[in-house]
PDB file of N, CA and C in Angstrom:
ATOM      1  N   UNK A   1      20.526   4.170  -2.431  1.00  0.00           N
ATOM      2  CA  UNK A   1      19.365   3.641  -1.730  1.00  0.00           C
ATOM      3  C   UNK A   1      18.762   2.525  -2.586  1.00  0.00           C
ATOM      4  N   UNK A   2      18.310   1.078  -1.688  1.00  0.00           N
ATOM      5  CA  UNK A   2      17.824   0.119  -2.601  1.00  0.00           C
ATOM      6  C   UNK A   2      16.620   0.558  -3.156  1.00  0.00           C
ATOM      7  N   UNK A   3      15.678  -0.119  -3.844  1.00  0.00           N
ATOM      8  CA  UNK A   3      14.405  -0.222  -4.354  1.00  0.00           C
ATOM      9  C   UNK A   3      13.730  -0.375  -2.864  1.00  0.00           C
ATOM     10  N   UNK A   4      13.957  -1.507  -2.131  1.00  0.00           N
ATOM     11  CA  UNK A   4      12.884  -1.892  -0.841  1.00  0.00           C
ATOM     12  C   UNK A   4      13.138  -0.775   0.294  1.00  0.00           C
ATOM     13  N   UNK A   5      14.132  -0.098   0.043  1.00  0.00           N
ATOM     14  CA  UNK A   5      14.757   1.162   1.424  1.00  0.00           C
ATOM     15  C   UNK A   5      13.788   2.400   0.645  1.00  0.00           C
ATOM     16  N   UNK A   6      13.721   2.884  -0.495  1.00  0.00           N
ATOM     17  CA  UNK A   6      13.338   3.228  -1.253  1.00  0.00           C
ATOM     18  C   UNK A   6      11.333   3.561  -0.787  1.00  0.00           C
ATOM     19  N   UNK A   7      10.786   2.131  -0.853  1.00  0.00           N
ATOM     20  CA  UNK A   7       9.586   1.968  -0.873  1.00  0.00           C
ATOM     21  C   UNK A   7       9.134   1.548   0.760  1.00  0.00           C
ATOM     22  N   UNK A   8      10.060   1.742   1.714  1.00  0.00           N
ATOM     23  CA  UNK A   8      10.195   1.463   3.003  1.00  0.00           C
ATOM     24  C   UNK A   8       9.751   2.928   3.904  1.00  0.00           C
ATOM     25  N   UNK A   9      10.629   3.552   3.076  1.00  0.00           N
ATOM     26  CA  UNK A   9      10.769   5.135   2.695  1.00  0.00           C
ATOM     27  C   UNK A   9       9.291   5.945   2.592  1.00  0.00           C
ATOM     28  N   UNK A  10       8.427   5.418   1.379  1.00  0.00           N
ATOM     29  CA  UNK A  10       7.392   5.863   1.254  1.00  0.00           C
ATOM     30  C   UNK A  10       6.380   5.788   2.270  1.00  0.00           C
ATOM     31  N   UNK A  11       6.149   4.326   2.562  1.00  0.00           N
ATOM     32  CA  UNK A  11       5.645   3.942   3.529  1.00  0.00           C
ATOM     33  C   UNK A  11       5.749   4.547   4.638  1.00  0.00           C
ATOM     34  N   UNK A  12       6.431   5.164   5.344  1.00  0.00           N
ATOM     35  CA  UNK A  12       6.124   5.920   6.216  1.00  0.00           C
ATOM     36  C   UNK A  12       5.216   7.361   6.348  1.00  0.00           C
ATOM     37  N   UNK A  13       4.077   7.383   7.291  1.00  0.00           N
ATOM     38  CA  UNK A  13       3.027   8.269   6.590  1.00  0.00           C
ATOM     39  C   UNK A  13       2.970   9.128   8.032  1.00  0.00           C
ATOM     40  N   UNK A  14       1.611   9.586   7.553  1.00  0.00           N
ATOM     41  CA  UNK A  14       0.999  10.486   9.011  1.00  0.00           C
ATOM     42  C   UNK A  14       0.662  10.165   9.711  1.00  0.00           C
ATOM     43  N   UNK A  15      -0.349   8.430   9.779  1.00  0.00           N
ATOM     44  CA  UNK A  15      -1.255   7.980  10.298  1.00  0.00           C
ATOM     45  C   UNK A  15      -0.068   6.612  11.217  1.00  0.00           C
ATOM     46  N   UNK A  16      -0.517   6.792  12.230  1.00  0.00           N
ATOM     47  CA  UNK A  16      -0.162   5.610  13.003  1.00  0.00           C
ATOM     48  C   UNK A  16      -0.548   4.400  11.974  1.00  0.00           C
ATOM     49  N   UNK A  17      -2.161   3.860  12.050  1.00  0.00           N
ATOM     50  CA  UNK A  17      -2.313   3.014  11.663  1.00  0.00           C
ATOM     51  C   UNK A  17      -1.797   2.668  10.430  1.00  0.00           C
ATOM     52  N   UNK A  18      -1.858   3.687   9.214  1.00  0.00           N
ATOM     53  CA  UNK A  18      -1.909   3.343   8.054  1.00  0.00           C
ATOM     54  C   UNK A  18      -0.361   3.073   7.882  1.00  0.00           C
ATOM     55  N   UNK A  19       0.969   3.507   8.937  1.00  0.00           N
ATOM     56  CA  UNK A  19       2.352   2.390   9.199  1.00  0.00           C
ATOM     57  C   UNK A  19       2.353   1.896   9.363  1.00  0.00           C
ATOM     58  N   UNK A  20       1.196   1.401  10.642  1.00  0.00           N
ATOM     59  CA  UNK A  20       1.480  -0.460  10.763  1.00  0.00           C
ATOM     60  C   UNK A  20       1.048  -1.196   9.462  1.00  0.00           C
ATOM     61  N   UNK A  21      -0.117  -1.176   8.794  1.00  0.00           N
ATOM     62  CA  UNK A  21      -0.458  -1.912   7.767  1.00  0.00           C
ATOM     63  C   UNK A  21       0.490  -1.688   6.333  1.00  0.00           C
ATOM     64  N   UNK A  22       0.931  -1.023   6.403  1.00  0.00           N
ATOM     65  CA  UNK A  22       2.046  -0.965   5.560  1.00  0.00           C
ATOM     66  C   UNK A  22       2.817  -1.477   5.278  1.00  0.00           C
ATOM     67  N   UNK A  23       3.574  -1.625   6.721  1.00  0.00           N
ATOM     68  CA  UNK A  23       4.545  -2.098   7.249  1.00  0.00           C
ATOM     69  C   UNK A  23       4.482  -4.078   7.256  1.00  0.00           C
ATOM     70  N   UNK A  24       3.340  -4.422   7.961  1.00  0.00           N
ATOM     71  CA  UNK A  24       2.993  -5.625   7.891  1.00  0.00           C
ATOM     72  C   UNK A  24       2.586  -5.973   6.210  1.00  0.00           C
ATOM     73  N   UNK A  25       2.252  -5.384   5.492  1.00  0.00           N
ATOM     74  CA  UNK A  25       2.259  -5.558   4.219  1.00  0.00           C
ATOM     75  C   UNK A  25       3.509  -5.682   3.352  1.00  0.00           C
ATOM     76  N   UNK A  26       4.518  -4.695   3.337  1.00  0.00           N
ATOM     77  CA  UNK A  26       6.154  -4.880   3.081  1.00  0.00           C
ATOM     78  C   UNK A  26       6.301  -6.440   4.017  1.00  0.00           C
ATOM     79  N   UNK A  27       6.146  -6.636   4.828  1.00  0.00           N
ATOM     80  CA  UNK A  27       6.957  -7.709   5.114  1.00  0.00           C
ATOM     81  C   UNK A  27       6.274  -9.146   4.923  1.00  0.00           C
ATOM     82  N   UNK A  28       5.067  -9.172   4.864  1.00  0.00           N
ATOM     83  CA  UNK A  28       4.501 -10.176   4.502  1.00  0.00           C
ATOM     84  C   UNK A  28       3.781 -10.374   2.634  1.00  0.00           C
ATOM     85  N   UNK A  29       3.570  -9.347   1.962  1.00  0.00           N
ATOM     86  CA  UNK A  29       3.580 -10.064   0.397  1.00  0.00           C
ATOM     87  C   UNK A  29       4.635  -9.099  -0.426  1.00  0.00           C
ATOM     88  N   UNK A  30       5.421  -7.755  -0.258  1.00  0.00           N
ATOM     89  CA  UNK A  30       5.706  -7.036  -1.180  1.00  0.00           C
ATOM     90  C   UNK A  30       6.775  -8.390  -1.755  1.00  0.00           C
ATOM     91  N   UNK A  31       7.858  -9.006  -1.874  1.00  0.00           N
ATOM     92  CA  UNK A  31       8.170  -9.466  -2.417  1.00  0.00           C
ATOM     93  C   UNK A  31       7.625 -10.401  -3.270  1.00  0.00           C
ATOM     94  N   UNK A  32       6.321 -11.343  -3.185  1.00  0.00           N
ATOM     95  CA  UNK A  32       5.330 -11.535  -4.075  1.00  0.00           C
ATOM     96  C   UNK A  32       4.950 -10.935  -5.380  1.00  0.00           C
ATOM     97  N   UNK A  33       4.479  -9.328  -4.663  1.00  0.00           N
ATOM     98  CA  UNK A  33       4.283  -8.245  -5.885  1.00  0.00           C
ATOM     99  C   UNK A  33       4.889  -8.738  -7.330  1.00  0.00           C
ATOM    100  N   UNK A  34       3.973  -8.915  -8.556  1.00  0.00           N
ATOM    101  CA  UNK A  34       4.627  -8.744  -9.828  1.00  0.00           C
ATOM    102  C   UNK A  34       4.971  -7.328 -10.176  1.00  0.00           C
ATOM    103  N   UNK A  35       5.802  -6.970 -11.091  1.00  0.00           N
ATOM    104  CA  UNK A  35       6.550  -5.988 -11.882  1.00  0.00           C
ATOM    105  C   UNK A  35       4.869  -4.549 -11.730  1.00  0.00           C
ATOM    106  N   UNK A  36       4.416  -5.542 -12.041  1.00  0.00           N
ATOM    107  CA  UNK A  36       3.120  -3.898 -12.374  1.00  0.00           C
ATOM    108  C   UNK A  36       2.392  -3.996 -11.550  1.00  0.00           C
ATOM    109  N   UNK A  37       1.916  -5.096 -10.148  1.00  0.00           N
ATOM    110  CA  UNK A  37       1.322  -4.560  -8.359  1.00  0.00           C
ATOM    111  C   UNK A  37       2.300  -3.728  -7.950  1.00  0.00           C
ATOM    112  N   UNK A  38       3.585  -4.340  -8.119  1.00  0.00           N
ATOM    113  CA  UNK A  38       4.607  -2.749  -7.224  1.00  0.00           C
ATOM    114  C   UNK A  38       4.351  -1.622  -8.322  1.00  0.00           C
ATOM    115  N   UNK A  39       4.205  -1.406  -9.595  1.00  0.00           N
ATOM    116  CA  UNK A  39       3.911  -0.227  -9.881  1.00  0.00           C
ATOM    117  C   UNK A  39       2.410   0.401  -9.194  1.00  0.00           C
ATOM    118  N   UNK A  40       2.067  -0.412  -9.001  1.00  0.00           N
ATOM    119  CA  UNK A  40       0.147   0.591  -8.819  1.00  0.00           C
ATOM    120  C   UNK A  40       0.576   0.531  -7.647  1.00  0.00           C
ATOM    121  N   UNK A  41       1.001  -0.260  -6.230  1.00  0.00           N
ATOM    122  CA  UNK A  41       1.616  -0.238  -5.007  1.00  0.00           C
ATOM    123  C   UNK A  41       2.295   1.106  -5.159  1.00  0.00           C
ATOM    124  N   UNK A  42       2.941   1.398  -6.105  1.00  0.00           N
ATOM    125  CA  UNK A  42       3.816   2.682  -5.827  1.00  0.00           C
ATOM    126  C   UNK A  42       3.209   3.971  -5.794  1.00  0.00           C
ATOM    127  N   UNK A  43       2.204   4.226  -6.832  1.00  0.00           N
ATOM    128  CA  UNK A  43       1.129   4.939  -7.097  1.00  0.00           C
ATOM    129  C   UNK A  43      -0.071   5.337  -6.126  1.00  0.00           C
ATOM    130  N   UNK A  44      -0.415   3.964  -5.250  1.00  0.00           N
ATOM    131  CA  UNK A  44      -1.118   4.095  -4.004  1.00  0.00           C
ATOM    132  C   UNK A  44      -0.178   4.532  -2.850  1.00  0.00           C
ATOM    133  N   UNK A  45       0.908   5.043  -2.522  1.00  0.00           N
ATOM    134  CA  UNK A  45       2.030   5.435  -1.969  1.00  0.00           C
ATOM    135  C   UNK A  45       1.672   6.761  -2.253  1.00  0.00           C
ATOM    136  N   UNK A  46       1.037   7.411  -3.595  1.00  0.00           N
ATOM    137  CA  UNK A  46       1.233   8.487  -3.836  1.00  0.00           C
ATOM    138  C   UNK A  46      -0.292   9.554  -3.368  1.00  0.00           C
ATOM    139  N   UNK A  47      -1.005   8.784  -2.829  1.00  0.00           N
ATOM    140  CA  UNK A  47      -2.107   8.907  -2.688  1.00  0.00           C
ATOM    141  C   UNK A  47      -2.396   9.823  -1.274  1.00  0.00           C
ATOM    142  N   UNK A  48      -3.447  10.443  -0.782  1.00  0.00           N
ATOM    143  CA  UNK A  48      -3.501  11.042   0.321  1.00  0.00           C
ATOM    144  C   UNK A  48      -3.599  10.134   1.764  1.00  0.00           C
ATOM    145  N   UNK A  49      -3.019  10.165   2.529  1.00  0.00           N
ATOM    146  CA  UNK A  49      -2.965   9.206   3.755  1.00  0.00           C
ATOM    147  C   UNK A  49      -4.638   8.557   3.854  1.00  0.00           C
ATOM    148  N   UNK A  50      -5.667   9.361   4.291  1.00  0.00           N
ATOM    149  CA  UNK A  50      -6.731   9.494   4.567  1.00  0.00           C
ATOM    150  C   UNK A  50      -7.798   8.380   3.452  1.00  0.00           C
ATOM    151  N   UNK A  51      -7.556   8.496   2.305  1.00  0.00           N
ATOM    152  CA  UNK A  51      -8.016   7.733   1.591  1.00  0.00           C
ATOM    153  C   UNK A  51      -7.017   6.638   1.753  1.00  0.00           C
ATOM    154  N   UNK A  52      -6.092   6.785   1.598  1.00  0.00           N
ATOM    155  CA  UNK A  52      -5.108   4.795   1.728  1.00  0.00           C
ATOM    156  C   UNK A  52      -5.965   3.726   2.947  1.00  0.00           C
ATOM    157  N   UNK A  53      -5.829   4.913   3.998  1.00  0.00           N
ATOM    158  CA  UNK A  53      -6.314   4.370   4.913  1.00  0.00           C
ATOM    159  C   UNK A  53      -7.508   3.524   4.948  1.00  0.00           C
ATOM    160  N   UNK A  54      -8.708   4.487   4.556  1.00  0.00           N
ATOM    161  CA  UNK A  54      -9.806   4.201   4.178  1.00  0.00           C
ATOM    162  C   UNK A  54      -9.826   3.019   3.169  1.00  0.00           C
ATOM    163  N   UNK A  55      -9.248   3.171   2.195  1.00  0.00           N
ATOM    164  CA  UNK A  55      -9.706   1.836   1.638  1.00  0.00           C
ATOM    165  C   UNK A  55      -8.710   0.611   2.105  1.00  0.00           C
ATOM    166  N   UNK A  56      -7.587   0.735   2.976  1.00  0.00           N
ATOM    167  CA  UNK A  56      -6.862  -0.614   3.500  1.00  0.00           C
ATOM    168  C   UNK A  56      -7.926  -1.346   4.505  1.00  0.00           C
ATOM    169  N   UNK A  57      -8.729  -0.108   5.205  1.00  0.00           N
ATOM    170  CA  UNK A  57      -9.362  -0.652   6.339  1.00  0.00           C
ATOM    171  C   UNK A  57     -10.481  -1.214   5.841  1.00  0.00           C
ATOM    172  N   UNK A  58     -11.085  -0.827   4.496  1.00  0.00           N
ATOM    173  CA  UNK A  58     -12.112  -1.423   3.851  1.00  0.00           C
ATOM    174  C   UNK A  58     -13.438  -0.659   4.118  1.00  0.00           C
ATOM    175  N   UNK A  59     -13.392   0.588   4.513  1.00  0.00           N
ATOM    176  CA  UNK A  59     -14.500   1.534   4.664  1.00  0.00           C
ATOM    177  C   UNK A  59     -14.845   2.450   3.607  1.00  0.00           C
ATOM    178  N   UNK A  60     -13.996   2.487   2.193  1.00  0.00           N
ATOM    179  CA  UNK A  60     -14.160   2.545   1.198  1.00  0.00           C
ATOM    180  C   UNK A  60     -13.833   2.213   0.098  1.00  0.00           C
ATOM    181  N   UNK A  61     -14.085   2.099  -1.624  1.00  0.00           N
ATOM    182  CA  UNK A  61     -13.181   1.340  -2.337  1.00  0.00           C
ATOM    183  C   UNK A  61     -12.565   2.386  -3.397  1.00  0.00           C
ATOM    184  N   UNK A  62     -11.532   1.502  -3.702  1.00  0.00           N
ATOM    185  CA  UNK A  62     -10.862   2.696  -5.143  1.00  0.00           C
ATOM    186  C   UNK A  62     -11.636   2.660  -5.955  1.00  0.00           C
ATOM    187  N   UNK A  63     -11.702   3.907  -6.469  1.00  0.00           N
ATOM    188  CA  UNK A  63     -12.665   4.436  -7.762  1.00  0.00           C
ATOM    189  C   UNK A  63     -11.821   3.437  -8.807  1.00  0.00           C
ATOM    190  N   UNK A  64     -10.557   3.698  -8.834  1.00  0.00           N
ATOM    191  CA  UNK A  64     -10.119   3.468  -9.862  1.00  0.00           C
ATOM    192  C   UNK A  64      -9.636   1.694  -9.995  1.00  0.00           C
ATOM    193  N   UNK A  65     -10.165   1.053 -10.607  1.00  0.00           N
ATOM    194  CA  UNK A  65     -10.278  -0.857 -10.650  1.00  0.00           C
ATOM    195  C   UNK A  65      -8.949  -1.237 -10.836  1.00  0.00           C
ATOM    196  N   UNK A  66      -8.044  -0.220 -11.008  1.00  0.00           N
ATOM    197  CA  UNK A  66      -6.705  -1.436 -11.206  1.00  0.00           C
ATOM    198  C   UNK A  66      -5.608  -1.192  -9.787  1.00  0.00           C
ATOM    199  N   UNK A  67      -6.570  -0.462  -8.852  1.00  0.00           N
ATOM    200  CA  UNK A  67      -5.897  -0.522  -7.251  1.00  0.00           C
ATOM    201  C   UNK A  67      -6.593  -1.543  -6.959  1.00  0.00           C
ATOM    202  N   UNK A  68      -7.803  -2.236  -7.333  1.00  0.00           N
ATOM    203  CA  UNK A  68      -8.675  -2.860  -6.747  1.00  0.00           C
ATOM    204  C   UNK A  68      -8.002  -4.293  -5.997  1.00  0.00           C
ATOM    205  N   UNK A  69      -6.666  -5.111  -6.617  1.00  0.00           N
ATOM    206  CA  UNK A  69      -6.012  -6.030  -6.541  1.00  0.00           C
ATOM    207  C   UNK A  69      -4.707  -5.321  -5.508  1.00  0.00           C
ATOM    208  N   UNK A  70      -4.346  -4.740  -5.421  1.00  0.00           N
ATOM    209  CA  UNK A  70      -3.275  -4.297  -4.471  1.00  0.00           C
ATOM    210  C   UNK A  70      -3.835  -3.739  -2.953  1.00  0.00           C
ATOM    211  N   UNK A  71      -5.042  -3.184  -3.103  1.00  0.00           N
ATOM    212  CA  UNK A  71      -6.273  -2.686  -1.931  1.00  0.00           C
ATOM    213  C   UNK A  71      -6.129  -3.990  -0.876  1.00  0.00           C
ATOM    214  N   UNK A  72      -6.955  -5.216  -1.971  1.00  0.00           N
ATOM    215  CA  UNK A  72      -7.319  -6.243  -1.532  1.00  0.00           C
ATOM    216  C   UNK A  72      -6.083  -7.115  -0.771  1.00  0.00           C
ATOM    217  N   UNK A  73      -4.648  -6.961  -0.916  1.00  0.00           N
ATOM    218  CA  UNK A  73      -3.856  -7.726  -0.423  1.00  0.00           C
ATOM    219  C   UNK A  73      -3.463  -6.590   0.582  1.00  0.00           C
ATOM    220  N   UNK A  74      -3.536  -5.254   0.863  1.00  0.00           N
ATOM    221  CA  UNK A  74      -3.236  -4.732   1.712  1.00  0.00           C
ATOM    222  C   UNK A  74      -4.512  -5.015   2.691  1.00  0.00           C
ATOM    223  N   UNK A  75      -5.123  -5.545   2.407  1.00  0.00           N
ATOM    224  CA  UNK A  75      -6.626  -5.553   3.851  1.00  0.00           C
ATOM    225  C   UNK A  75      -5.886  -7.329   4.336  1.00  0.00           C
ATOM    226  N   UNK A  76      -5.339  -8.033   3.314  1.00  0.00           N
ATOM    227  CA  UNK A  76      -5.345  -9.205   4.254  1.00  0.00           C
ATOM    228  C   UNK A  76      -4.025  -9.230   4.645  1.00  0.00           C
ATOM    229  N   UNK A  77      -3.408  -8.273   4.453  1.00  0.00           N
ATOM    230  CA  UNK A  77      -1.983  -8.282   5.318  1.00  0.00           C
ATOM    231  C   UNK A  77      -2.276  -7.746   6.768  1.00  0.00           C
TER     232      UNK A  77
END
């Protein structure tokens, strides 16, 4: 399995919505991603649907400041 089949993989969740934005996110910046956004990208993968959601849609923010840059490109994807 590649790396992008791999993280294609993850991306698939519970939430309708939180696949589409995902999804439109893989295809419009993940190749952008430097070496350590796809690591914290991977990490926010690991996260509970419910909160991803929440902060892609921008109704809440990550506690933690170094999602704060990967958050932000998943809201404008």
């Amino acid at each position: 399995m590649s790396e992008m089949d791999r993280v294609r993989w993850h991306c698939r969740r519970g939430l309708l919505e939180l696949d589409l934005i995902l999804q439109s996110f893989l295809e419009r910046r993940y190749d952008a991603l430097t070496a350590q956004e796809r690591g914290v990208f991977d990490e926010l993968l690991e996260l509970p649907d419910n909160d991803l959601l929440d902060w892609a849609m921008g109704r809440s923010e990550p506690d933690d400041a170094r999602f704060v840059g990967v958050v932000n490109l998943l809201r404008a994807a």
